[in-house]
PDB file of N, CA and C in Angstrom:
ATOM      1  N   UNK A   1     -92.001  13.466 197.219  1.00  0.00           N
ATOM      2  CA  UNK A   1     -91.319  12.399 196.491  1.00  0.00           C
ATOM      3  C   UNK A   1     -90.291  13.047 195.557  1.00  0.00           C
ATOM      4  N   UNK A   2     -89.009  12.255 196.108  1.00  0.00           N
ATOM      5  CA  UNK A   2     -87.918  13.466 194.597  1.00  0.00           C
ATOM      6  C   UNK A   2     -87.861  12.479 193.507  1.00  0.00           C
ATOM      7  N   UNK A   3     -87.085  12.895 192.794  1.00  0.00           N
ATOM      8  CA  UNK A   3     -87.143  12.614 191.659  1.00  0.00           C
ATOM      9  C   UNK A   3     -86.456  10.542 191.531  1.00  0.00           C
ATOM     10  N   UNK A   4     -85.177  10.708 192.448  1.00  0.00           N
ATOM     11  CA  UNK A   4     -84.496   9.082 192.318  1.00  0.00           C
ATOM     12  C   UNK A   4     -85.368   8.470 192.849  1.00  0.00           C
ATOM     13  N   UNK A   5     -86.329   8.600 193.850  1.00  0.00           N
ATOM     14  CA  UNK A   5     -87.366   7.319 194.685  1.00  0.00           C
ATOM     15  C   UNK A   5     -88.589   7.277 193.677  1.00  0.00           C
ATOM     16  N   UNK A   6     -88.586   8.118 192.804  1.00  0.00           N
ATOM     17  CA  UNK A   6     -89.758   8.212 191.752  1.00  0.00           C
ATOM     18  C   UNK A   6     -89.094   6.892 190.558  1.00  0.00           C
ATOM     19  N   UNK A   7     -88.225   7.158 190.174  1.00  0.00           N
ATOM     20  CA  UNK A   7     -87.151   6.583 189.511  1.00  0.00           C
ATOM     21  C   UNK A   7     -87.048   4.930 189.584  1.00  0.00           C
ATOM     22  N   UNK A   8     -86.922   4.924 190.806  1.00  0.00           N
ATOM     23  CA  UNK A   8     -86.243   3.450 191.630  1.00  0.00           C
ATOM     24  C   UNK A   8     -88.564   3.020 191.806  1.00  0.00           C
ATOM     25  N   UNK A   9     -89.077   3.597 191.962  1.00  0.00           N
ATOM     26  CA  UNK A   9     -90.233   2.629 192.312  1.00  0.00           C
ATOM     27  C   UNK A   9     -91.030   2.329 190.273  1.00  0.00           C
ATOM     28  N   UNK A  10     -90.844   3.545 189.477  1.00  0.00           N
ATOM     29  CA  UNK A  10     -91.157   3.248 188.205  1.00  0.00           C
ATOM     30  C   UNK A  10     -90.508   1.772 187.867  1.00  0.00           C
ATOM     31  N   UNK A  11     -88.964   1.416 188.060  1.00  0.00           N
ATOM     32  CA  UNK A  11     -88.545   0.315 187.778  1.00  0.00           C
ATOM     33  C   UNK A  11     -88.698  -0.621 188.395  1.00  0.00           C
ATOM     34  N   UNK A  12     -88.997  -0.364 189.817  1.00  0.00           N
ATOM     35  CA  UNK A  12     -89.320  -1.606 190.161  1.00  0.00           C
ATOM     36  C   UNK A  12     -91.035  -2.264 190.184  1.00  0.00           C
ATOM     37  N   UNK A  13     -91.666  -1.292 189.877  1.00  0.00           N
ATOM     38  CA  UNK A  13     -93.357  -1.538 188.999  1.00  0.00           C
ATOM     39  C   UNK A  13     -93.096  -1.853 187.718  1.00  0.00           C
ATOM     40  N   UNK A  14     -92.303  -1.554 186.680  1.00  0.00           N
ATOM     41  CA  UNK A  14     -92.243  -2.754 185.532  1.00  0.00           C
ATOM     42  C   UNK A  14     -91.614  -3.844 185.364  1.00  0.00           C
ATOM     43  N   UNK A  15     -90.711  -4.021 186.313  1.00  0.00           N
ATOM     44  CA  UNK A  15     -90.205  -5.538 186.911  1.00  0.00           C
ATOM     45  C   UNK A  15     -90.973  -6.563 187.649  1.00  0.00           C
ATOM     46  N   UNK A  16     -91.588  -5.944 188.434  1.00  0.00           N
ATOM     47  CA  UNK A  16     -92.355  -6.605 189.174  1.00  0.00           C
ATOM     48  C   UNK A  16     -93.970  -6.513 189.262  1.00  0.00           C
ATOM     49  N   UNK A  17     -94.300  -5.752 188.825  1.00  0.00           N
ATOM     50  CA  UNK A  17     -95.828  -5.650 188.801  1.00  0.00           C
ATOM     51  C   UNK A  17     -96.536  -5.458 187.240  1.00  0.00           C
ATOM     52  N   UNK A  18     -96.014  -5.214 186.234  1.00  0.00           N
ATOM     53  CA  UNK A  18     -96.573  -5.408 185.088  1.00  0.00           C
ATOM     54  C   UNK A  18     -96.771  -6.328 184.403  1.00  0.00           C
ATOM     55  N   UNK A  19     -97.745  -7.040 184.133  1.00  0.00           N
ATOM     56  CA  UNK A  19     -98.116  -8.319 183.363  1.00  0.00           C
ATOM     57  C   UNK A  19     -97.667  -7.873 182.047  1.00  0.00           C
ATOM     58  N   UNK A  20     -96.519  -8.357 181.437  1.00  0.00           N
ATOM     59  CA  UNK A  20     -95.900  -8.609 179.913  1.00  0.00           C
ATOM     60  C   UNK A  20     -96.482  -9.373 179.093  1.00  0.00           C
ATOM     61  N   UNK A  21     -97.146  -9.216 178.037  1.00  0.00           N
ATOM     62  CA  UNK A  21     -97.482 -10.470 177.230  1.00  0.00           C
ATOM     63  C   UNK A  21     -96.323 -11.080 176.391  1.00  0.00           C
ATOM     64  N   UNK A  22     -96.905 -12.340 176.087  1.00  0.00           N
ATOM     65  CA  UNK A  22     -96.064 -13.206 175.253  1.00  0.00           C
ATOM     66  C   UNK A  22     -95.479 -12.834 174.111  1.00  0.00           C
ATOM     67  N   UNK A  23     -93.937 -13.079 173.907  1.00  0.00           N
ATOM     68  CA  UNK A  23     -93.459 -12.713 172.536  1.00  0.00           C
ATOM     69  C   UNK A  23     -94.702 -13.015 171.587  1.00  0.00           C
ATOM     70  N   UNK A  24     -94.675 -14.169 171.246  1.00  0.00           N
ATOM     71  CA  UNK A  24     -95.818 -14.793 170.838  1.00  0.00           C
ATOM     72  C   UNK A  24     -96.844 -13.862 170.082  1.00  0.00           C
ATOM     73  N   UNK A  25     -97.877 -13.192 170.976  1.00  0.00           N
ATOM     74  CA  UNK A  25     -99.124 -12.961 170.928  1.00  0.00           C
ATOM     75  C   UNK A  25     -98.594 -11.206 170.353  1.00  0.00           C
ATOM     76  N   UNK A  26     -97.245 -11.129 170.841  1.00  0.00           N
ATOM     77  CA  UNK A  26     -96.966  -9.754 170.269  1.00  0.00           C
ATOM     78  C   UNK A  26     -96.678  -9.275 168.716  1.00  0.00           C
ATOM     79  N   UNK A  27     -96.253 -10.912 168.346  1.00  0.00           N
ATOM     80  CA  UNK A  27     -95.936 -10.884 166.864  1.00  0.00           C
ATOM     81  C   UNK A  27     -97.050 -11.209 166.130  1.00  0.00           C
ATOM     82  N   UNK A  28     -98.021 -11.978 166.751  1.00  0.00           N
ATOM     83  CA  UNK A  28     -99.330 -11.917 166.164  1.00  0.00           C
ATOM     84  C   UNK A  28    -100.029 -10.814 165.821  1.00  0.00           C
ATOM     85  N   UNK A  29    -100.233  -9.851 167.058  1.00  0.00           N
ATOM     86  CA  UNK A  29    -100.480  -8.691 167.191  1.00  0.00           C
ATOM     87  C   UNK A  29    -100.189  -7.623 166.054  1.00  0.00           C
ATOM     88  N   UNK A  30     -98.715  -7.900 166.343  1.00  0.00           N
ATOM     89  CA  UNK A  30     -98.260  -6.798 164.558  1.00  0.00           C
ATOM     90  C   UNK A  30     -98.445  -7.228 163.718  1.00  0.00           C
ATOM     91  N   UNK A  31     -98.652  -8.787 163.502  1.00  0.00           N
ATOM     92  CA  UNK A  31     -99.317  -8.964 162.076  1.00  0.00           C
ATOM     93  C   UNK A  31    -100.194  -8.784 161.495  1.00  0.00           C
ATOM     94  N   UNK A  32    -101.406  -8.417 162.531  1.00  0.00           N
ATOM     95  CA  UNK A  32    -102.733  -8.115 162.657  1.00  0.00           C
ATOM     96  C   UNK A  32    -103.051  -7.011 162.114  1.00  0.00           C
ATOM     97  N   UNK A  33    -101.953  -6.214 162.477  1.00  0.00           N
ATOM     98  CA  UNK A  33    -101.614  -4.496 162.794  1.00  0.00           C
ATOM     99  C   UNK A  33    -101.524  -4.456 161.405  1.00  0.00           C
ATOM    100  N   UNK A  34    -100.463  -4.839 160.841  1.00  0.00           N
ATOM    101  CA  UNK A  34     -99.568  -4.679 159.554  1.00  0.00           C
ATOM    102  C   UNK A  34    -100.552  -4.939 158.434  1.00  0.00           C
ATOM    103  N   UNK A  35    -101.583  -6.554 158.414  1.00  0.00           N
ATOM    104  CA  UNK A  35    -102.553  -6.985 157.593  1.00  0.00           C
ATOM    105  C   UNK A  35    -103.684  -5.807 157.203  1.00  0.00           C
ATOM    106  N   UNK A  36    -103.849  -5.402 158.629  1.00  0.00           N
ATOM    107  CA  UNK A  36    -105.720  -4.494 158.230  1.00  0.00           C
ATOM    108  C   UNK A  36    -104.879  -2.999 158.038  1.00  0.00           C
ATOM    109  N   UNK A  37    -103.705  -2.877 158.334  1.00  0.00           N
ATOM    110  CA  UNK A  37    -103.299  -1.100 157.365  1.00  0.00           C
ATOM    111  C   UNK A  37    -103.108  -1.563 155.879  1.00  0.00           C
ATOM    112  N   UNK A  38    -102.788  -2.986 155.840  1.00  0.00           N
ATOM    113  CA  UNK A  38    -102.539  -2.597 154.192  1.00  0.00           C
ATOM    114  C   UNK A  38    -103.656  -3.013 153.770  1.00  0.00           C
ATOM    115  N   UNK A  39    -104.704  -3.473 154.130  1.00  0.00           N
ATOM    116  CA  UNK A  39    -106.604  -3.613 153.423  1.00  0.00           C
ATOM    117  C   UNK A  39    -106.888  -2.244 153.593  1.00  0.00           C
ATOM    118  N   UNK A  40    -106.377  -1.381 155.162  1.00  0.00           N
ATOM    119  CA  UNK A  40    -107.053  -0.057 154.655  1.00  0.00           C
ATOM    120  C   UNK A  40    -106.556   0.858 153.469  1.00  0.00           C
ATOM    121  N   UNK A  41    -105.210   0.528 153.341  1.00  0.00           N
ATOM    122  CA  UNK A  41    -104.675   1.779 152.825  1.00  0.00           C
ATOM    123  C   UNK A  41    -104.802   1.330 150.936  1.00  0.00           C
ATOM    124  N   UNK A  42    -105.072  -0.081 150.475  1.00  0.00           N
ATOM    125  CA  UNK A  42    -105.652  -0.505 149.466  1.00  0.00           C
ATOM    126  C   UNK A  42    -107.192   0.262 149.264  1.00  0.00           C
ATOM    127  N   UNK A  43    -108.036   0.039 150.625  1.00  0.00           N
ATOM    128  CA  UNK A  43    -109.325   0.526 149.933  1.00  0.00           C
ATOM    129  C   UNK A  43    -109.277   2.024 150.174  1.00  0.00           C
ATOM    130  N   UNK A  44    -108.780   2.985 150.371  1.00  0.00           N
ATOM    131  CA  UNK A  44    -108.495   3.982 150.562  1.00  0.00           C
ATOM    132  C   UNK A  44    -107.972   4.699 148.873  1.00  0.00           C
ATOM    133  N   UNK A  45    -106.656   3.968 148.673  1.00  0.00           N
ATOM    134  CA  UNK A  45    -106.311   3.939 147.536  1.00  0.00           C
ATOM    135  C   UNK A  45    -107.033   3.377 145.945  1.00  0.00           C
ATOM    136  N   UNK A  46    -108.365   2.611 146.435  1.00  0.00           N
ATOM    137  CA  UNK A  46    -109.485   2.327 145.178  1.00  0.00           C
ATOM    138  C   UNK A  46    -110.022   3.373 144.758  1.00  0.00           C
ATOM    139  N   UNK A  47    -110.650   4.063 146.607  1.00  0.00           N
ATOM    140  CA  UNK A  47    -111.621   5.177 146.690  1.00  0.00           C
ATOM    141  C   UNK A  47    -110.960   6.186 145.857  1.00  0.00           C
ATOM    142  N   UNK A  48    -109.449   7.061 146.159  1.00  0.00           N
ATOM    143  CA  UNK A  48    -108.873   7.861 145.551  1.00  0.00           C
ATOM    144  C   UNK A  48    -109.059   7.680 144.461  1.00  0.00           C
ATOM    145  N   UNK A  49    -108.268   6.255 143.174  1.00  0.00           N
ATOM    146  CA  UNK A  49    -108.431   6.353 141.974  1.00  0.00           C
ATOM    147  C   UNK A  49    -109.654   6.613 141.583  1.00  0.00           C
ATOM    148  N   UNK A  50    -111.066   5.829 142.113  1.00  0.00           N
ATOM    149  CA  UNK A  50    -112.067   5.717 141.745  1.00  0.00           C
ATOM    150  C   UNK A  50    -112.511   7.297 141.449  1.00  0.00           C
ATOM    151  N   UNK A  51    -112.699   8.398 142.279  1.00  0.00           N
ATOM    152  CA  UNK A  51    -112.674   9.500 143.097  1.00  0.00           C
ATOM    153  C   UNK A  51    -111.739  10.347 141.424  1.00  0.00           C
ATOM    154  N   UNK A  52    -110.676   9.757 141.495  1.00  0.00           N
ATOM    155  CA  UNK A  52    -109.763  10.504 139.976  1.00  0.00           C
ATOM    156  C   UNK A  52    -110.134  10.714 138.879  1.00  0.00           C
ATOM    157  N   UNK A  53    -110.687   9.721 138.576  1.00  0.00           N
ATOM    158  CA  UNK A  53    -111.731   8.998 137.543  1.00  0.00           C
ATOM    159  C   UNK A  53    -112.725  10.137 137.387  1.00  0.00           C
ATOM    160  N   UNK A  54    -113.199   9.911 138.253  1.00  0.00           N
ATOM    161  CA  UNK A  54    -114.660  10.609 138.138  1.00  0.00           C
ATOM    162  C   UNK A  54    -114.577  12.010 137.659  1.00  0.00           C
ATOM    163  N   UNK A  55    -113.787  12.481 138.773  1.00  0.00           N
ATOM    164  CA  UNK A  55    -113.604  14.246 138.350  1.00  0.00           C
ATOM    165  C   UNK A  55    -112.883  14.051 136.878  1.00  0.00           C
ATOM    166  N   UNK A  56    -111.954  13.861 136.559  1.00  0.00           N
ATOM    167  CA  UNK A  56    -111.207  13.777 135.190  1.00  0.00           C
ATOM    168  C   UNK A  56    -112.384  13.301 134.110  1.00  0.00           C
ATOM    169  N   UNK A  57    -113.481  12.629 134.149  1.00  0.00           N
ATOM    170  CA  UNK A  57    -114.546  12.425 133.486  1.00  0.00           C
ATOM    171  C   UNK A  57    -115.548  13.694 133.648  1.00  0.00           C
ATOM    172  N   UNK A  58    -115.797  14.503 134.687  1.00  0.00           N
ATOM    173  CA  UNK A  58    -116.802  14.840 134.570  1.00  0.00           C
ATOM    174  C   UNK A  58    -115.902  16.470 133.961  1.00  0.00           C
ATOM    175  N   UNK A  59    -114.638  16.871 134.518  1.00  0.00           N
ATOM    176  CA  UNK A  59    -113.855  18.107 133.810  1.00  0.00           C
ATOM    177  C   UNK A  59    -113.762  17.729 132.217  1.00  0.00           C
ATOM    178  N   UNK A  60    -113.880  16.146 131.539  1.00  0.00           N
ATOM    179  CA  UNK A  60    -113.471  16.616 130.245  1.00  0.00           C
ATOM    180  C   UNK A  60    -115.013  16.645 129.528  1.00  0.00           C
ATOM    181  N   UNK A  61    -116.137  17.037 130.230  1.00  0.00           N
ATOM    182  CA  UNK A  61    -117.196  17.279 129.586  1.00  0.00           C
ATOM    183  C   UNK A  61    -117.374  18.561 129.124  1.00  0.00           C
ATOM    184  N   UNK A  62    -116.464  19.558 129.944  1.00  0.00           N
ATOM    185  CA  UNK A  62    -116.710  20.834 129.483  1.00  0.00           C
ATOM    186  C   UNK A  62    -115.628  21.190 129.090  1.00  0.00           C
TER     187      UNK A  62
END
């Protein structure tokens, strides 16, 4: 198989044989995406301060 019939059947398998989902369900999708990184990167960012706290409390004991 050379390289243009490799070429010419890749395009014509995402034209014709790949099931696309709906704009739709794609923008849902990233919202989904977008919502639970910024809950993670909030509780991530508690843990850190929380985490700051602590050491800076327990270094000004000595």
């Amino acid at each position: 198989m050379n390289i243009k019939s490799f070429v010419i059947e890749s395009i014509d398998e995402m034209k014709n044989k790949v099931t696309w989902p709906a704009f739709s369900f794609l923008q849902n999708s990233a919202v989904l995406v977008i919502v639970a990184s910024l809950i993670f990167a909030l509780l991530i960012g508690a843990i850190d301060l929380g985490f700051e706290n602590l050491m800076t409390w327990f270094y000004d004991l000595f």
